[in-house]
Structures are given as structure tokens and as C-alpha cells.
C-alpha atoms as a PDB file:
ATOM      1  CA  UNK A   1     124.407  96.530  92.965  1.00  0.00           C
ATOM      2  CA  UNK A   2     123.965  97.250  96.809  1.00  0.00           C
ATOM      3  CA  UNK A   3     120.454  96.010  97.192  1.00  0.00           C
ATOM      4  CA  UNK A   4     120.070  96.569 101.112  1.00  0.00           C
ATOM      5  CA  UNK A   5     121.145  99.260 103.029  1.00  0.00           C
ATOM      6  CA  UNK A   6     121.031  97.273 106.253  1.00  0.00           C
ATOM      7  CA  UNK A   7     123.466  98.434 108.674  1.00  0.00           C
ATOM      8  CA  UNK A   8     123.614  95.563 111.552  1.00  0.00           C
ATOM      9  CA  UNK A   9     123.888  96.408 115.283  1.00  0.00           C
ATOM     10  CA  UNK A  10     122.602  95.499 118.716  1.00  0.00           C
ATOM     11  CA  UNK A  11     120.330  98.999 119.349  1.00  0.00           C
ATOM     12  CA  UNK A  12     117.479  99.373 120.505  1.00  0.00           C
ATOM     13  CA  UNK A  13     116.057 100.260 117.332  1.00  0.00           C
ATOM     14  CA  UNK A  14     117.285  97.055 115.765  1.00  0.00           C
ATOM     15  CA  UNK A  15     115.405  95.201 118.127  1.00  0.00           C
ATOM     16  CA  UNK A  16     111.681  96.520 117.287  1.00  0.00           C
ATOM     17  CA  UNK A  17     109.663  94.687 115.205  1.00  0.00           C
ATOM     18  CA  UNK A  18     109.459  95.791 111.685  1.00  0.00           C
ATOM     19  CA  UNK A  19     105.744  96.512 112.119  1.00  0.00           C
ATOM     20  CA  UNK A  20     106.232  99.061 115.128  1.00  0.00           C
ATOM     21  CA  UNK A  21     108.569 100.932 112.815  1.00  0.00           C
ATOM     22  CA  UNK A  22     106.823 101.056 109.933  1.00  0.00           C
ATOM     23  CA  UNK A  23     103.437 102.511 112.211  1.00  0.00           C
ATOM     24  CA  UNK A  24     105.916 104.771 113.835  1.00  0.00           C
ATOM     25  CA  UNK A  25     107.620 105.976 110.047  1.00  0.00           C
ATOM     26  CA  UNK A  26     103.959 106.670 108.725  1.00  0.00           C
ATOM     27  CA  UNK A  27     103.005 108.630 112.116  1.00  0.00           C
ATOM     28  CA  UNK A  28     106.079 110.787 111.543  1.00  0.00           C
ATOM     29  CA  UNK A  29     105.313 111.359 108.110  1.00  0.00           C
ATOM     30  CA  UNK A  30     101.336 111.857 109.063  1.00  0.00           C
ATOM     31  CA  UNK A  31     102.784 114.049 112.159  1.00  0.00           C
ATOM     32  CA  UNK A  32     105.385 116.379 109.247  1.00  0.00           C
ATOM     33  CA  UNK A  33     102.408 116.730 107.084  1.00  0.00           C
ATOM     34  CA  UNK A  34      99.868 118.007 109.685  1.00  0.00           C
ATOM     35  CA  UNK A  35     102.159 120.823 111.858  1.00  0.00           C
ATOM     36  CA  UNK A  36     102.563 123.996 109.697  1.00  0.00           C
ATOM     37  CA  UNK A  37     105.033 125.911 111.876  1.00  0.00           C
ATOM     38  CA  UNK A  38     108.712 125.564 111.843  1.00  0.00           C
ATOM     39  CA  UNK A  39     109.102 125.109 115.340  1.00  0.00           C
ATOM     40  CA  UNK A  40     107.115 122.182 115.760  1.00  0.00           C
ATOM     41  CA  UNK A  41     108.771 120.133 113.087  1.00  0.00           C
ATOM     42  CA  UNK A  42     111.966 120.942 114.440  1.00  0.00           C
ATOM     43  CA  UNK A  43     111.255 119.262 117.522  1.00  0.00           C
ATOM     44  CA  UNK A  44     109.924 116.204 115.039  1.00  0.00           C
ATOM     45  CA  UNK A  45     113.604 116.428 113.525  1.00  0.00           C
ATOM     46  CA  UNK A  46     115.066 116.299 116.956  1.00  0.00           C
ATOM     47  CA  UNK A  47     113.165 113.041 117.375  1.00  0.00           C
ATOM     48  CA  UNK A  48     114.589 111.504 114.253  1.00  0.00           C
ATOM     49  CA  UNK A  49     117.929 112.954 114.803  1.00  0.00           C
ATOM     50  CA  UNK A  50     117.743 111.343 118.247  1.00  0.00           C
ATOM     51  CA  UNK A  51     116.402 108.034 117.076  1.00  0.00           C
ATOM     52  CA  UNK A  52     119.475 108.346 114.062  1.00  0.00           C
ATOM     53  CA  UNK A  53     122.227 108.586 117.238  1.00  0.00           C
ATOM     54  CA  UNK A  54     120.421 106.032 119.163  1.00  0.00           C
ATOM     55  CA  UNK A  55     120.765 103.621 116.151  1.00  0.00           C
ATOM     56  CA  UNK A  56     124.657 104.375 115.966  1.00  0.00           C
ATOM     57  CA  UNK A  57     124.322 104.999 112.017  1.00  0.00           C
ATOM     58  CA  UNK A  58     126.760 107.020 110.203  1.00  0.00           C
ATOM     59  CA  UNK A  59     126.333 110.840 110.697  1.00  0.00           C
ATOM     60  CA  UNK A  60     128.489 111.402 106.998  1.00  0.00           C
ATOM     61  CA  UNK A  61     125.148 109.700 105.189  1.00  0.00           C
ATOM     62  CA  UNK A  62     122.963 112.958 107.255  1.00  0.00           C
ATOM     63  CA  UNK A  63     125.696 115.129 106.084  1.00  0.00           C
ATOM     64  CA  UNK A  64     125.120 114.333 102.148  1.00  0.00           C
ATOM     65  CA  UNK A  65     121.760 114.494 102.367  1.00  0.00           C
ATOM     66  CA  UNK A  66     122.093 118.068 103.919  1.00  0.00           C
ATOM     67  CA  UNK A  67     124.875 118.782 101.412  1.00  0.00           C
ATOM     68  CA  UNK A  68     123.186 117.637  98.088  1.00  0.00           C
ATOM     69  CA  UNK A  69     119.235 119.267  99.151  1.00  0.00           C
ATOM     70  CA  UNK A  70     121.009 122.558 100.361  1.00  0.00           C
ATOM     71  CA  UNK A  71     120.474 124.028  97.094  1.00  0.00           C
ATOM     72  CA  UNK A  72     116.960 122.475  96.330  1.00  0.00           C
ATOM     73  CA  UNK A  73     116.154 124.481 100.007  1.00  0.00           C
ATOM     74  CA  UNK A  74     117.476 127.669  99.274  1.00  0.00           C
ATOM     75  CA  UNK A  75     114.945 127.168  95.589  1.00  0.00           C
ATOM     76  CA  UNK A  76     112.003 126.392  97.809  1.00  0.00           C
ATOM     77  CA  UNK A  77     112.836 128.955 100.780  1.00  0.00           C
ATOM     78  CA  UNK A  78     113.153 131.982  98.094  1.00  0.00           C
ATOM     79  CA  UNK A  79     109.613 130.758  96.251  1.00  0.00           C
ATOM     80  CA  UNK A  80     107.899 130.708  99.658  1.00  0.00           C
ATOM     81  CA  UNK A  81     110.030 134.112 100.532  1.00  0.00           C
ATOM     82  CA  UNK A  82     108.729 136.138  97.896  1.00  0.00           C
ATOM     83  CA  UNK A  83     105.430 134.465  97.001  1.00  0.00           C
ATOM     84  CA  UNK A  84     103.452 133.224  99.782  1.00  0.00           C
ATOM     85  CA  UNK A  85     100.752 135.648 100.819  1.00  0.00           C
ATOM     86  CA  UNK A  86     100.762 137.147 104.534  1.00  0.00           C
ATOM     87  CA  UNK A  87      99.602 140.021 106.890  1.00  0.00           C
ATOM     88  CA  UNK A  88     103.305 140.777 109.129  1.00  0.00           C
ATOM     89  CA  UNK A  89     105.290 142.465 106.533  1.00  0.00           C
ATOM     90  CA  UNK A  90     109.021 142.585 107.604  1.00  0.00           C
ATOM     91  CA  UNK A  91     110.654 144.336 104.024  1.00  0.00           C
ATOM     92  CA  UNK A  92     109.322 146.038 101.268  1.00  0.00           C
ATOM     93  CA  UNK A  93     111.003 145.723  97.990  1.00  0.00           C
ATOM     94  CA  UNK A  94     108.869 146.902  95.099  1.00  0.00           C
ATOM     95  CA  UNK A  95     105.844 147.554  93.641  1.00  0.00           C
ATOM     96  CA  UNK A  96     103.344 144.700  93.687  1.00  0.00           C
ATOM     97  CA  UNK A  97     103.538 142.414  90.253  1.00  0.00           C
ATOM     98  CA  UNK A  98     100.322 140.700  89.735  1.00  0.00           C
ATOM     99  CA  UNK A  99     101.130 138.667  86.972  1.00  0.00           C
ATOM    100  CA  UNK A 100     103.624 136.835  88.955  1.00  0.00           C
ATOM    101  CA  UNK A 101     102.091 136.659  92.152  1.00  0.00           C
ATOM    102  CA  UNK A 102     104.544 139.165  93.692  1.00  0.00           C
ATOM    103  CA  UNK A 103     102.976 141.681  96.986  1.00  0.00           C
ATOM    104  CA  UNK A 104     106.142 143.423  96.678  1.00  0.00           C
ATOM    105  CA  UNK A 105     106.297 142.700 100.334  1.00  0.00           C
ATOM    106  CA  UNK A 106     108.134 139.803 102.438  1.00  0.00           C
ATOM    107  CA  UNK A 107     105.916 138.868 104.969  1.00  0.00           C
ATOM    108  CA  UNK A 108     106.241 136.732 107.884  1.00  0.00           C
ATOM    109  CA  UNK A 109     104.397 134.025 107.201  1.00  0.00           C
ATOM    110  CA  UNK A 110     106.428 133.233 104.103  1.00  0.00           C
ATOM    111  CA  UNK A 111     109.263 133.102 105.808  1.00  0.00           C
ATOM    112  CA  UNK A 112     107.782 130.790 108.578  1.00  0.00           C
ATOM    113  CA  UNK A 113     106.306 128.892 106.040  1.00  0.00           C
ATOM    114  CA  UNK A 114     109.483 128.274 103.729  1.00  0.00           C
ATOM    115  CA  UNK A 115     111.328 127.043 107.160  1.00  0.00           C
ATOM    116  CA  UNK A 116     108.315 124.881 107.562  1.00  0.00           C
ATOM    117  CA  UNK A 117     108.593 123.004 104.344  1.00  0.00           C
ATOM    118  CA  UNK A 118     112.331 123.262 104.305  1.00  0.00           C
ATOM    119  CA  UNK A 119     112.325 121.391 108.014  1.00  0.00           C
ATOM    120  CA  UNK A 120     109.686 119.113 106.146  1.00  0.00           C
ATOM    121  CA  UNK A 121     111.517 117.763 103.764  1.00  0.00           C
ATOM    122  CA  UNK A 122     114.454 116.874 105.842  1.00  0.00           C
ATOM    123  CA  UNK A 123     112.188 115.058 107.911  1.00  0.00           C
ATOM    124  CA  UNK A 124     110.996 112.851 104.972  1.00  0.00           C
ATOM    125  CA  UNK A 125     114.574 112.643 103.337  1.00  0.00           C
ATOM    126  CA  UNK A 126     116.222 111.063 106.630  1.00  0.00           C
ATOM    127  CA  UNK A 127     113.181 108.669 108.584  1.00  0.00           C
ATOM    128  CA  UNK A 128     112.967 106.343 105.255  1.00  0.00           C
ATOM    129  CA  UNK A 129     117.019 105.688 105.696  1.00  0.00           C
ATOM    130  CA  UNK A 130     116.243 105.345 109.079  1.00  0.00           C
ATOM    131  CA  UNK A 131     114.166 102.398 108.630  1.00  0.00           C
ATOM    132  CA  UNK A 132     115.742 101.034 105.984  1.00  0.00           C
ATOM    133  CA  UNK A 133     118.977 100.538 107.723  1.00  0.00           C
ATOM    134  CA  UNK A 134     118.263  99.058 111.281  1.00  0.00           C
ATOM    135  CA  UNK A 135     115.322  96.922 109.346  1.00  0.00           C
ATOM    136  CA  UNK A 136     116.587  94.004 107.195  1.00  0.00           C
ATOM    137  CA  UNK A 137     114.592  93.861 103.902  1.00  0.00           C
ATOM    138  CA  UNK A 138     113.244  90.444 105.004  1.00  0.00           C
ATOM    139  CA  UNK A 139     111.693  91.700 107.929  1.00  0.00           C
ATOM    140  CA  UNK A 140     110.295  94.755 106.066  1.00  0.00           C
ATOM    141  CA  UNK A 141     108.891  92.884 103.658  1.00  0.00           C
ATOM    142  CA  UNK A 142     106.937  90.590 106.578  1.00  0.00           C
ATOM    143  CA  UNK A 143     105.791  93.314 108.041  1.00  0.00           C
ATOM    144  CA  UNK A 144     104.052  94.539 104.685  1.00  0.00           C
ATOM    145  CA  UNK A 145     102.732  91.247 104.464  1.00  0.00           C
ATOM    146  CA  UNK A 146     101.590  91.026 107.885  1.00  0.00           C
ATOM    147  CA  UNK A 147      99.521  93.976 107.219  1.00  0.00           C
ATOM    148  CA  UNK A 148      97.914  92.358 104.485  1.00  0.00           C
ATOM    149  CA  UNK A 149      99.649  93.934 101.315  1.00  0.00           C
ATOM    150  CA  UNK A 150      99.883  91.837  98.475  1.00  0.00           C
ATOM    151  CA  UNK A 151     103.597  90.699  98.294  1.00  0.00           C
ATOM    152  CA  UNK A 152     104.126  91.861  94.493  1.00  0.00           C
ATOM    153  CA  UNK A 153     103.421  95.607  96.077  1.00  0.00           C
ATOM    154  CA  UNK A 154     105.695  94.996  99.181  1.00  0.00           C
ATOM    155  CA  UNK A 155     108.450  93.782  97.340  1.00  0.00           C
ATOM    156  CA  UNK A 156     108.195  97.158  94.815  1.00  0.00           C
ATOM    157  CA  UNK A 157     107.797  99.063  98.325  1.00  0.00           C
ATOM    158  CA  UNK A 158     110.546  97.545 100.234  1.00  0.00           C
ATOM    159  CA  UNK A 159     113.228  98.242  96.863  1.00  0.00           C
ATOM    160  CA  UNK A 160     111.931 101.837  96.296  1.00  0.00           C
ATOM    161  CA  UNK A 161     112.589 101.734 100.608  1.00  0.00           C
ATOM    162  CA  UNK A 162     116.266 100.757  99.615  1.00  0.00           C
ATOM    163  CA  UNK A 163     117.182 103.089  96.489  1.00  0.00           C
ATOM    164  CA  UNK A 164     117.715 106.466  98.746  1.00  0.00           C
ATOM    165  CA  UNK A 165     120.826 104.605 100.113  1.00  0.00           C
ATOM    166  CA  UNK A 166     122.057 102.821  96.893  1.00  0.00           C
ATOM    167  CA  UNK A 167     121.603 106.241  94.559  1.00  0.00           C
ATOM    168  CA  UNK A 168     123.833 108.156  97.228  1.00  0.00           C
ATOM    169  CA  UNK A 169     126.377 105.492  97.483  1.00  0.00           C
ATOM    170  CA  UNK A 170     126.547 105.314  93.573  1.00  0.00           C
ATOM    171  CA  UNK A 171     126.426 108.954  93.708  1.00  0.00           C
ATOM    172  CA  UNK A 172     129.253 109.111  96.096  1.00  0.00           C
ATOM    173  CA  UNK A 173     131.293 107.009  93.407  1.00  0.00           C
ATOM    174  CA  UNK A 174     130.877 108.992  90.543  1.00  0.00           C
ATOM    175  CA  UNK A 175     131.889 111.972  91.552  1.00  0.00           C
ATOM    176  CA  UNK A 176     135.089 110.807  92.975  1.00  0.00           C
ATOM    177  CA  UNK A 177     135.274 109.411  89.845  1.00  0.00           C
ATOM    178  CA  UNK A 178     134.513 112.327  87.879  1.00  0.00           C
ATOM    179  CA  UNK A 179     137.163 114.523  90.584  1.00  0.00           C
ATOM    180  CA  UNK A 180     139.602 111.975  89.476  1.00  0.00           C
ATOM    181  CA  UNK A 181     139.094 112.637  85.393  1.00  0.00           C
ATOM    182  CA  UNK A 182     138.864 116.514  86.179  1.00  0.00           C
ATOM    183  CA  UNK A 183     135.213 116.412  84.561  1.00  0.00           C
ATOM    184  CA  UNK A 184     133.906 118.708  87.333  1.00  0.00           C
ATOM    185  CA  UNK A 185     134.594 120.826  90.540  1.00  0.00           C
ATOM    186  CA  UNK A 186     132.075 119.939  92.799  1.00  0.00           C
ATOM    187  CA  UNK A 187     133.165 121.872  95.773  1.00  0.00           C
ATOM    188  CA  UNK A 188     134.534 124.946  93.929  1.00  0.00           C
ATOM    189  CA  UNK A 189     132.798 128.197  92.592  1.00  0.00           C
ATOM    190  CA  UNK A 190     129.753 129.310  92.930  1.00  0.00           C
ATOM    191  CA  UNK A 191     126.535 127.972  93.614  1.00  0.00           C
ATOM    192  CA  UNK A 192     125.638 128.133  89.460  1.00  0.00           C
ATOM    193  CA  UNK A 193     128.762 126.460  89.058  1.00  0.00           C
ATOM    194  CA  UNK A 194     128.066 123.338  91.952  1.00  0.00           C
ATOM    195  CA  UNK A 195     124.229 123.221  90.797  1.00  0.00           C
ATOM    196  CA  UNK A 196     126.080 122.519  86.969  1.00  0.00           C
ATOM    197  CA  UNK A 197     128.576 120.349  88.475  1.00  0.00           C
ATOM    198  CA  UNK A 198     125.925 118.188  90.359  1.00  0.00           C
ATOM    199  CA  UNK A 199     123.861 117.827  87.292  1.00  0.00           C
ATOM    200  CA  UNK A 200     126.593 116.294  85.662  1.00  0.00           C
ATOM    201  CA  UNK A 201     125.809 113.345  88.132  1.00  0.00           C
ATOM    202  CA  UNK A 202     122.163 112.804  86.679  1.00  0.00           C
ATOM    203  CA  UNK A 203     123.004 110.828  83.086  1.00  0.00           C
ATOM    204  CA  UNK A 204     125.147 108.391  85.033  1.00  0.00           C
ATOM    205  CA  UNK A 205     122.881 107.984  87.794  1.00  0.00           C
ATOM    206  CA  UNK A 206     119.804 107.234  85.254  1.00  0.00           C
ATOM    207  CA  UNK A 207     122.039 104.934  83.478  1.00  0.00           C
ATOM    208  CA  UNK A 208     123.268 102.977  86.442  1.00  0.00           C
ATOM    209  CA  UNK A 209     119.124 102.352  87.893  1.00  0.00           C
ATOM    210  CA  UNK A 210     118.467 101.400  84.450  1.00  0.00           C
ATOM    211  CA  UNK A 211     121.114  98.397  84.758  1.00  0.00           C
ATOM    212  CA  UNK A 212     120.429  97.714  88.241  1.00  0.00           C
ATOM    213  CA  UNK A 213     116.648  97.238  87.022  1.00  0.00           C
ATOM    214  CA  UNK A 214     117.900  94.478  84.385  1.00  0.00           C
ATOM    215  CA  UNK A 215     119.932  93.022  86.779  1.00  0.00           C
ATOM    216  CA  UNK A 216     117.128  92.718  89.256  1.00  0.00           C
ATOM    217  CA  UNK A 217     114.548  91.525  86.775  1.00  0.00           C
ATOM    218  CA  UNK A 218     116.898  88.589  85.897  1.00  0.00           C
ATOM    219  CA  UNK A 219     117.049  87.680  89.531  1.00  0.00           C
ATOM    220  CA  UNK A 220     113.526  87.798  90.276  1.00  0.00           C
ATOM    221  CA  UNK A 221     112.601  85.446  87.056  1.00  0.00           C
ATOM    222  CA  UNK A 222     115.069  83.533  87.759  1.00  0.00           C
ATOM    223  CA  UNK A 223     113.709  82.334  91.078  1.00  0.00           C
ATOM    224  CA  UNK A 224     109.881  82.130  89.507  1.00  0.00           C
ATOM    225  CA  UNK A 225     108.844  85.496  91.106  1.00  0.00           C
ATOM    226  CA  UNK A 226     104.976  86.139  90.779  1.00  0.00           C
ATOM    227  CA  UNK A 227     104.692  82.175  90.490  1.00  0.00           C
ATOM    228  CA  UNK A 228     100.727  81.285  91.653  1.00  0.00           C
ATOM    229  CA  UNK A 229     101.880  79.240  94.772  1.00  0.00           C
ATOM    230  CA  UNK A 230     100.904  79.575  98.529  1.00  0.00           C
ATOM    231  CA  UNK A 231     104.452  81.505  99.674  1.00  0.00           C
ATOM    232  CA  UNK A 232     105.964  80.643 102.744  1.00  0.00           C
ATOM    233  CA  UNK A 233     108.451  82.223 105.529  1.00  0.00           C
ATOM    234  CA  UNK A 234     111.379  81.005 106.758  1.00  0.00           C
ATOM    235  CA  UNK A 235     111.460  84.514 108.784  1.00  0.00           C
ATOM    236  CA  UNK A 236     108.612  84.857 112.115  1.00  0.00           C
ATOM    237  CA  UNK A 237     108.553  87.882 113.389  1.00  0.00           C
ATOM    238  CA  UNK A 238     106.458  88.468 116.985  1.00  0.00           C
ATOM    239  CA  UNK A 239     105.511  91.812 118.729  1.00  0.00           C
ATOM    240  CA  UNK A 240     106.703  92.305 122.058  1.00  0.00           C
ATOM    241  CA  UNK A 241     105.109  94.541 124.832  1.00  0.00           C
ATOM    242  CA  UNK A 242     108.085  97.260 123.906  1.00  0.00           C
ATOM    243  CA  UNK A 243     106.575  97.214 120.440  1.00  0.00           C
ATOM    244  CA  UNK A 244     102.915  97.808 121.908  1.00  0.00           C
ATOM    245  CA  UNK A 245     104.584 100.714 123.868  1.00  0.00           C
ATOM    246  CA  UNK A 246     105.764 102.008 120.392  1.00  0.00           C
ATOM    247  CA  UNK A 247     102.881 102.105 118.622  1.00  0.00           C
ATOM    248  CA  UNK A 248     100.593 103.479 121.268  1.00  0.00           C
ATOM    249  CA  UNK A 249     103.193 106.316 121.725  1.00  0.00           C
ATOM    250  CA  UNK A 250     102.867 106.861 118.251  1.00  0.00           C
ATOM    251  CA  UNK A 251      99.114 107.190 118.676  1.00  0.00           C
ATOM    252  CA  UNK A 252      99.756 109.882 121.537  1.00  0.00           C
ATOM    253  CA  UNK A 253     102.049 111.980 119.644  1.00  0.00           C
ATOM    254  CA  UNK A 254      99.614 112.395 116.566  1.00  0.00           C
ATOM    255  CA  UNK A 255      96.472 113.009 118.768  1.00  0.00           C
ATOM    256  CA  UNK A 256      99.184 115.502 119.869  1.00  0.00           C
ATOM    257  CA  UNK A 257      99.650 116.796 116.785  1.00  0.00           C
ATOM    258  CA  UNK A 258      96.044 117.249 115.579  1.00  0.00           C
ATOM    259  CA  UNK A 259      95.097 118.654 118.530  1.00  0.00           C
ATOM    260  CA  UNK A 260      97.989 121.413 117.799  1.00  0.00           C
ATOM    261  CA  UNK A 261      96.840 122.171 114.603  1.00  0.00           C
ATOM    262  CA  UNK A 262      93.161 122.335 115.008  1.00  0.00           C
ATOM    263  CA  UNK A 263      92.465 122.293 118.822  1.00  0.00           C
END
């Protein structure tokens, strides 16, 4: 069971504090959640893209998650395409159908919208990696600490933090194993046909967390987890003026933000 996604290295990035990070992940998030148009959360997914190349991490992991939520995007683009309610029409194609919620129109503000939540979404699917793998789960879980969470609520945090990784890499391994039984095609055919094949993942996937969660509850009673004891570190942790500089730009670009959306 891979429980860390950790991927050591001397960057920049691997050199912050876990607590700048984590201030800087939930301004991101706060920051993807506020802006509404596509063209401001594209320069948000330039920053993470950046901050992904600055932390020399694998660009095949970004390619995965692009491959595997291309069709969940195309789902949510259409919905927004056809449904969302706007002023700019750009195509007529039929009568108005009340009962679904259908103008008969495409408007522009679906489609701007639909980009929007697509780019949103990418944003959230790649900054929690991010984290996760120039943070080790030690620090992470200091940092939660630091900030006064109770540590039975960091530790859940910090694992849920680490599953993203561990479900693609056991994803990764059963379909090669499946390619190798001739179960499924996940490359060929259409995209009814890929949407099948990737489903086909789901039943081994479930089974696998189930294990992983029996394995993990043995370790953790095992070691007297929960135990009512005054816990100590052998990890210290200190911010450092770069840190400060961090989280105050952080700050900046959501006043930024805010003042975008309702300045």
C-alpha cells in the first residue's frame, strides 16, 4: 500500500514550510471558487502549472489526470452548454423545452461558464498532488497541528491528502493488468466504449481501498493510536521570512481576486 506520495527533491517548493503551503493550497482553492470567468482561472492554472515545473514532479501524473477527467469535462461542458441561462445567443437549435430546462438557444454565458468550471476542476484535481508530493506526511500533519486541529482529524486529513496519488497508481496497475488479460480496450473505440472500459476499473479500485483501510487500521492499533497521552514530536518545523513572503502574497492575490469579482 503506497501510503505517501512524497516525491523528494531540493526545490524551492520543498523547502517551504508545510504551513505556508497549506495557507497558499486553501487561497488557491478560495481564489478557484471566487473568479467566475474562464480566463481568470486559467491564469490560476498557469500558477499551479508553474509551481508543478518548479517542483520538478512528473508531467505523466498531469497527463492522467487530464486523460481520465476528459470525459467527466466534456459531461459537465455539454450540461452547462445547453442548460445554463444567458442573454448572447450564439446558435439556435430548437424550440424551447421547459420541462427540461432547455431555451433552445446556446448562449454565451454557458459556454463561458462550462470553461469556467471545467478550468475549475483541474485546478482542484492537480494543487492537492501538489502538496502532497513536495510535503512529507510528517510535516503535513505538524502543520495541521500547529494550527490547532485535533490530531485524530489531521491524521484522517493528511491520508484523504495522500489517496489521489495512491488510487491513480493502483489505477495505473490494473489496467495494465486488465490490457494484459484482454478484459478491456482502454484506448480503442469510441468514447461509450472507453467510458465502459474505465468503469471496469471501479470494482477493483473499491476493493483495493477497502483492504488498504484494514491494513491501515491494524497499523494504527497496533501502535495505540487515539491513546489519552500528551503526544510529542520528534519533527520541529520553523517559518522562515520566505514563508512570511508566501503567505502575505497569498493574502494579495485573494484581495486580488475579490476585488475582481465584486469591485
Amino acid at each position: 500500500m503506497a501510503t505517501s506520495a512524497f516525491i523528494p527533491a531540493n526545490t524551492f517548493l520543498h523547502r517551504l514550510d508545510a504551513r505556508s503551503k497549506l495557507i497558499a493550497l486553501l487561497t488557491i482553492l478560495a481564489i478557484a471558487m471566487i473568479l467566475d470567468h474562464p480566463v481568470y482561472i486559467l491564469g490560476l492554472l498557469g500558477i499551479v502549472l508553474f509551481s508543478w515545473l518548479a517542483a520538478r514532479l512528473p508531467l505523466n501524473f498531469l497527463g492522467n489526470i487530464f486523460k481520465y477527467f476528459s470525459g467527466i469535462a466534456l459531461l459537465i461542458f455539454c450540461i452547462q452548454l445547453f442548460f445554463y441561462p444567458g442573454e448572447i445567443y450564439l446558435l439556435h437549435l430548437s424550440r424551447p423545452i421547459p420541462l427540461i430546462g432547455f431555451s433552445g438557444y446556446i448562449s454565451l454565458e454557458g459556454v463561458l461558464y462550462g470553461l469556467a468550471l471545467i478550468l475549475r476542476l483541474i485546478v482542484i484535481l492537480t494543487i492537492a498532488p501538489l502538496l502532497v508530493m513536495t510535503t512529507p506526511l510528517s510535516e503535513l500533519m505538524l502543520a495541521l497541528v500547529k494550527f490547532k486541529i485535533p490530531y485524530r482529524f489531521a491524521f484522517i486529513l493528511t491520508t484523504a491528502m495522500s489517496l489521489l496519488p495512491s488510487i491513480q497508481n493502483r489505477a495505473e496497475l490494473i489496467q495494465q493488468a486488465q490490457l494484459c488479460r484482454g478484459v478491456a480496450d482502454f484506448e480503442q473505440g469510441n468514447l461509450i466504449l472507453r467510458l465502459r472500459a474505465s468503469a471496469s476499473l471501479l470494482i477493483p479500485l473499491i476493493l483495493g481501498a477497502f483492504r488498504d483501510s484494514q491494513t491501515l487500521e491494524v497499523a494504527i492499533s497496533s501502535r495505540a493510536f487515539g491513546a489519552p497521552v500528551q503526544r510529542t514530536y520528534l519533527l520541529e518545523t520553523h517559518l522562515r521570512p520566505v514563508d512570511y513572503s508566501l503567505i502575505m502574497a497569498s493574502g494579495l492575490l485573494l484581495l486580488f481576486s475579490l476585488w475582481i469579482r465584486w469591485g
